[in-house]
Protein backbone atom coordinates (compact mmCIF):
# COMPACT_ATOMS: atom_id res chain seq x y z
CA UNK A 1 -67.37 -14.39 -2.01
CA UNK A 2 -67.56 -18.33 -2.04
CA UNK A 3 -65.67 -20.03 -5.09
CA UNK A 4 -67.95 -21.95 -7.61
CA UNK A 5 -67.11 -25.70 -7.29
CA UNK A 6 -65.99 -27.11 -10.22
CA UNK A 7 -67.15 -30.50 -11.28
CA UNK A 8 -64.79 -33.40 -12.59
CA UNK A 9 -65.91 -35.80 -14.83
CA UNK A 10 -65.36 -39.39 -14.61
CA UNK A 11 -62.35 -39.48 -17.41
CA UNK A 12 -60.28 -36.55 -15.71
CA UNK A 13 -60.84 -38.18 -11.87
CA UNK A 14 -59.68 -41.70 -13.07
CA UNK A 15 -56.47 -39.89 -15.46
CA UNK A 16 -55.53 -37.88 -12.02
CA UNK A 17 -55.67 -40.97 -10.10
CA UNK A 18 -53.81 -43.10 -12.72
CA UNK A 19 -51.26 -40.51 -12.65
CA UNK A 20 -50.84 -41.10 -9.19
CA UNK A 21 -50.99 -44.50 -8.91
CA UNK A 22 -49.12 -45.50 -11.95
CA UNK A 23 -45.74 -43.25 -11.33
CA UNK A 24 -45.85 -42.99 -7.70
CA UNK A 25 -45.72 -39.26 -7.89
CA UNK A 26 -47.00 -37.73 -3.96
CA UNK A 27 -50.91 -36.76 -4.09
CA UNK A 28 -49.82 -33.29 -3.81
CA UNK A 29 -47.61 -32.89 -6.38
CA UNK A 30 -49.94 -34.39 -8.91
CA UNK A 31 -52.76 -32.08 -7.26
CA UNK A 32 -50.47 -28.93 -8.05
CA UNK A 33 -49.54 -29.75 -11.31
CA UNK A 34 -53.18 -30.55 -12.07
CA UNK A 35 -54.70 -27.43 -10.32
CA UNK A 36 -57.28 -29.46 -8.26
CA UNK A 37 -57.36 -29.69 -4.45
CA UNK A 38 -54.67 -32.09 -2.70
CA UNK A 39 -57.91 -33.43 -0.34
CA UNK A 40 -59.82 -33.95 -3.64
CA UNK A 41 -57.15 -35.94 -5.52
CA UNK A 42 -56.57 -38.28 -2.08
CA UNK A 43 -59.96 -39.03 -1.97
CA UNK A 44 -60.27 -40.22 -5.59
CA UNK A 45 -57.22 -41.86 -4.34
CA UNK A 46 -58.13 -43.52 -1.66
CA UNK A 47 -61.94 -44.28 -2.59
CA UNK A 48 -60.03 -46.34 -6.22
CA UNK A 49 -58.03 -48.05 -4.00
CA UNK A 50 -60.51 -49.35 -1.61
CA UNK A 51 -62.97 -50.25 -4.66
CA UNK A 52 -60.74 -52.05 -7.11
CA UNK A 53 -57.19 -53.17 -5.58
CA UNK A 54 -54.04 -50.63 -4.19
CA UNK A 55 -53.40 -50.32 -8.13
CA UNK A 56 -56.83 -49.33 -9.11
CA UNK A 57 -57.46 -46.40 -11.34
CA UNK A 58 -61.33 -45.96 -11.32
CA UNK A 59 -63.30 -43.78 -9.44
CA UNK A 60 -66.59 -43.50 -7.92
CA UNK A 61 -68.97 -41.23 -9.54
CA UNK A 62 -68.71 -38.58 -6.51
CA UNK A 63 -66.71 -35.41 -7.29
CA UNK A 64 -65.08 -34.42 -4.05
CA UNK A 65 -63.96 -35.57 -1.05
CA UNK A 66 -65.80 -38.15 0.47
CA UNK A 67 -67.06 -37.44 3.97
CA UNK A 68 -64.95 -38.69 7.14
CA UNK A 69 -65.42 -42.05 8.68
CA UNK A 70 -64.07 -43.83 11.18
CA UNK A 71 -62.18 -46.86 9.74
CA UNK A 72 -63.22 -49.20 12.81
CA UNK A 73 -59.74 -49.69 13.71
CA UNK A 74 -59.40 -48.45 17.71
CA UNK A 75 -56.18 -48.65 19.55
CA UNK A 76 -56.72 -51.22 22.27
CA UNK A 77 -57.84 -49.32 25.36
CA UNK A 78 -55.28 -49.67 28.03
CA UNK A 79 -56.96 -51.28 31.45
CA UNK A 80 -57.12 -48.10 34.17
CA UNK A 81 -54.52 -48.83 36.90
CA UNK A 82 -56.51 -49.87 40.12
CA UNK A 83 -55.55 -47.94 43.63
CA UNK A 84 -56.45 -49.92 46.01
CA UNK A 85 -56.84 -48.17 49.95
């Protein structure tokens, strides 16, 4: 049977990511010692840092990961080598 998901509210997702941020701890070790999801905690994570600053300790009102995106960033495509007959 599927797990209930739990909801986070504001205070707790901005502590977790202070805690991170502030002390430099890893994502998951802060995730363990909280008992959230590692994924959950780097998205708060990464979301606060994009939104205020690599230092920032807010967090969007969203309570779990944020979907995937492409950043935009491509590798350069390397030109096909041309055989010539």
């Amino acid at each position: 049977m599927a797990e209930k998901r739990r909801k986070f509210d504001a205070e707790f997702r901005e502590g977790a990511v202070r805690i991170v941020t502030e002390t430099g701890k890893p994502v998951g070790q802060v995730a363990k010692d909280l008992g959230i999801n590692e994924t959950t905690l780097a998205s708060w994570v990464s979301r606060a840092r994009r939104v205020g600053g690599a230092g920032a300790g807010t967090v969007s009102p969203g309570d779990g990961p944020a979907p995937w995106r492409p950043s935009g960033r491509r590798s350069p495509k390397r030109a096909a080598p041309h055989h010539q007959r």
